[in-house]
Protein backbone atom coordinates (compact mmCIF):
# COMPACT_ATOMS: atom_id res chain seq x y z
CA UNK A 1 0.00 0.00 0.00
CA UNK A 2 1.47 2.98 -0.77
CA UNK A 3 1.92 5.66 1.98
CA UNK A 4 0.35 8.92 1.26
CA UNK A 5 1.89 11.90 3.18
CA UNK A 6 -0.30 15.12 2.48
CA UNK A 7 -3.55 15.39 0.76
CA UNK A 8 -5.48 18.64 0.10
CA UNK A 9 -7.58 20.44 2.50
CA UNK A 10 -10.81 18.95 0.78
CA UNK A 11 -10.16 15.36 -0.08
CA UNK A 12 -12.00 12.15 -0.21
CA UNK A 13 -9.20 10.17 1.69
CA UNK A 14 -9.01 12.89 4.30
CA UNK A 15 -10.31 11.50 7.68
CA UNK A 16 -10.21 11.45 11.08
CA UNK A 17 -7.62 8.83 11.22
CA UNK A 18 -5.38 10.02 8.90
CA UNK A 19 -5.48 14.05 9.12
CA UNK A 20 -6.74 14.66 12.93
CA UNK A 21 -9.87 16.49 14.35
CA UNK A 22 -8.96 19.99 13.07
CA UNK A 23 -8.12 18.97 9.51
CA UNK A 24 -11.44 16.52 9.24
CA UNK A 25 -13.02 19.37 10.42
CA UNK A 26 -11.41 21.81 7.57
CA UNK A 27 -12.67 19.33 5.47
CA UNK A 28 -16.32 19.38 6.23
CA UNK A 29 -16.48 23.46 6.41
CA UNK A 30 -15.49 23.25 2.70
CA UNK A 31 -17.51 20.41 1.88
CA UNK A 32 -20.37 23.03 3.33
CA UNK A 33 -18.94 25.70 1.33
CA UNK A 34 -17.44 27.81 3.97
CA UNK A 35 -14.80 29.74 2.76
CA UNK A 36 -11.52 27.89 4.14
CA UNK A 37 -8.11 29.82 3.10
CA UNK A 38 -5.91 26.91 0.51
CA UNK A 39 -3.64 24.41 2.56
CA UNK A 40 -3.37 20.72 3.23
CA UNK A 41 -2.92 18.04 5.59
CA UNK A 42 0.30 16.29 6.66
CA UNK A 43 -1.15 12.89 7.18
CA UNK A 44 -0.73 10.42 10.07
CA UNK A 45 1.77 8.10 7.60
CA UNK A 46 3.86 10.60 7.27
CA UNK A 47 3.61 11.15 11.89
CA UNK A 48 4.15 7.09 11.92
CA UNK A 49 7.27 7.27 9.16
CA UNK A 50 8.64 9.73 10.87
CA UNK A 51 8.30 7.95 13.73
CA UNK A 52 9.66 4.81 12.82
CA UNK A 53 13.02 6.56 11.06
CA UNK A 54 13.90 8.28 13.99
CA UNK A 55 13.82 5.49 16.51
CA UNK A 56 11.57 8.12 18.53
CA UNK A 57 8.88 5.44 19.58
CA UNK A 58 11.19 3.05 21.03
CA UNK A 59 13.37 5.93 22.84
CA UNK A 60 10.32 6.64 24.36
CA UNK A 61 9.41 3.58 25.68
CA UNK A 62 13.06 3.52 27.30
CA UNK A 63 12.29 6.48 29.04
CA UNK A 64 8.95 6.20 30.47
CA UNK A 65 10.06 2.50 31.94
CA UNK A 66 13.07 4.42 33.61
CA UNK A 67 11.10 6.88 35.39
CA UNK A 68 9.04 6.79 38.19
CA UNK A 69 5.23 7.72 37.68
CA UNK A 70 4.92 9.56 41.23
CA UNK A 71 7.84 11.58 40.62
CA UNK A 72 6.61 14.49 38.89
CA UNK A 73 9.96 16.23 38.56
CA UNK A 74 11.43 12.98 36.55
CA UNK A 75 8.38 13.04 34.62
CA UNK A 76 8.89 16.16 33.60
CA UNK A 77 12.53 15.71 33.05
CA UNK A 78 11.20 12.99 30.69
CA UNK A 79 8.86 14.84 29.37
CA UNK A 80 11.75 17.70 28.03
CA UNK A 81 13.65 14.86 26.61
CA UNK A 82 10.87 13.62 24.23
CA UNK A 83 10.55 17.00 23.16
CA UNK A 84 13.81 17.20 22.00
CA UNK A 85 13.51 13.71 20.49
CA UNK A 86 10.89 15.47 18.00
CA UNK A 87 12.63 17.97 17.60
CA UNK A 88 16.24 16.46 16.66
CA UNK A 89 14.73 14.09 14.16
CA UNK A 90 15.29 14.47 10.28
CA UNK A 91 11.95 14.64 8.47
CA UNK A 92 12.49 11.98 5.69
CA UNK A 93 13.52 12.81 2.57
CA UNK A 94 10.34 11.52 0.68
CA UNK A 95 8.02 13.11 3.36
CA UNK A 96 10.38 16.17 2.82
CA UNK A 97 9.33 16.29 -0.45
CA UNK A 98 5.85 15.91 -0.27
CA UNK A 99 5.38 18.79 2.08
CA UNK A 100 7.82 21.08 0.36
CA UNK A 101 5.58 20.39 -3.29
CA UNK A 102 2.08 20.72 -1.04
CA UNK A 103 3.87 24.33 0.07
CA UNK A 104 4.51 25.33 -3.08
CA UNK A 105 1.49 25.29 -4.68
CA UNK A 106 -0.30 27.26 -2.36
CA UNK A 107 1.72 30.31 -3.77
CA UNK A 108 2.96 33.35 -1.70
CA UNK A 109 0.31 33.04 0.94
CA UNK A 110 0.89 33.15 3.94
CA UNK A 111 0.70 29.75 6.00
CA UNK A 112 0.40 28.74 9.85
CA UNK A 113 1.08 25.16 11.05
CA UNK A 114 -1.47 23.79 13.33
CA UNK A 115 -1.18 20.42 15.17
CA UNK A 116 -4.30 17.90 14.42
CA UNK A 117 -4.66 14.70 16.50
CA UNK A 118 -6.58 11.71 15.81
CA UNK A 119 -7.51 11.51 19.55
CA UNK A 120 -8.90 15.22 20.09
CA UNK A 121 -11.57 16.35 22.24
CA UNK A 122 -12.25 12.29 23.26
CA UNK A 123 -15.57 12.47 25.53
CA UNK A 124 -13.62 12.51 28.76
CA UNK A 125 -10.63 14.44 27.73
CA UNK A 126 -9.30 17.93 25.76
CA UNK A 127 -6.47 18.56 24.48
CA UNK A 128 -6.98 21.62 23.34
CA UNK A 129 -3.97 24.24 23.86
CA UNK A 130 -1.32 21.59 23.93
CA UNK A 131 0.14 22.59 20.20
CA UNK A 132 1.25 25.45 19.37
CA UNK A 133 0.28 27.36 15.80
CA UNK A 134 3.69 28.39 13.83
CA UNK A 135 3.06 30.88 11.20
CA UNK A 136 7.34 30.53 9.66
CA UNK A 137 9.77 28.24 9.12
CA UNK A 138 7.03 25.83 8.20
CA UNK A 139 9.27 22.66 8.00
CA UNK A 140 11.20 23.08 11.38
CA UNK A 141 8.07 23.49 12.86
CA UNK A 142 6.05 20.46 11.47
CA UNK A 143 8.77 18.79 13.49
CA UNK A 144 8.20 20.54 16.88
């Protein structure tokens, strides 16, 4: 199967699994004919390939079973370290590409990068506020 890493704003293989709450819901506003400025998705194969390349799942595992769950300063020690896990990772070079063609046909428009999760606004839990919108440096900050 082959691995799709962005898709359009509007498009038929956009869904919650693959592009988040926000972006499913970017989706349906156009779909409704809402005006919805150009963009697209970075999907949840390109989150897992990223993932995978990096080793970041498995250094995270390591991590969390080396740290104590009652000791809040460790877990936020931990915490800082995943971070930086994210952030230090190379974005593959296919992914890369993607992205980078996705970007350049929306023009000279101005962008901002917004985090989606497939797991957002879950019945007993929000997670709303814990992403950060980045309107430059669009790749570095698909990253962090």
């Amino acid at each position: 199967m082959n691995k799709i890493y962005t898709l359009p704003l509007f498009d038929e293989l956009a869904t919650l699994e693959n592009v988040g709450g926000k972006g499913m819901s970017l989706s349906k506003l156009i779909e409704a004919g809402i005006p919805v400025p150009d963009g697209f998705h970075v999907t949840t194969d390109a989150y897992k390939q990223y993932m995978n390349d990096n080793e970041i799942s498995d250094s995270i595992t390591a991590l969390l079973d080396s740290t104590d769950p009652s000791d809040t300063n460790g877990l936020e020690a931990v915490s800082q370290k995943i971070s930086e896990l994210f952030v230090k990772g190379v974005i593959p070079s296919e992914i890369e590409k993607e992205i980078i063609f996705s970007y350049n046909h929306l023009g000279t428009t101005p962008v901002a990068v917004r985090s989606s999760g497939t797991a957002e606004d879950l019945p007993g839990a929000s997670f709303a506020g814990q992403h950060e919108t980045y309107p430059i440096s669009f790749l570095h900050c698909i990253k962090g």
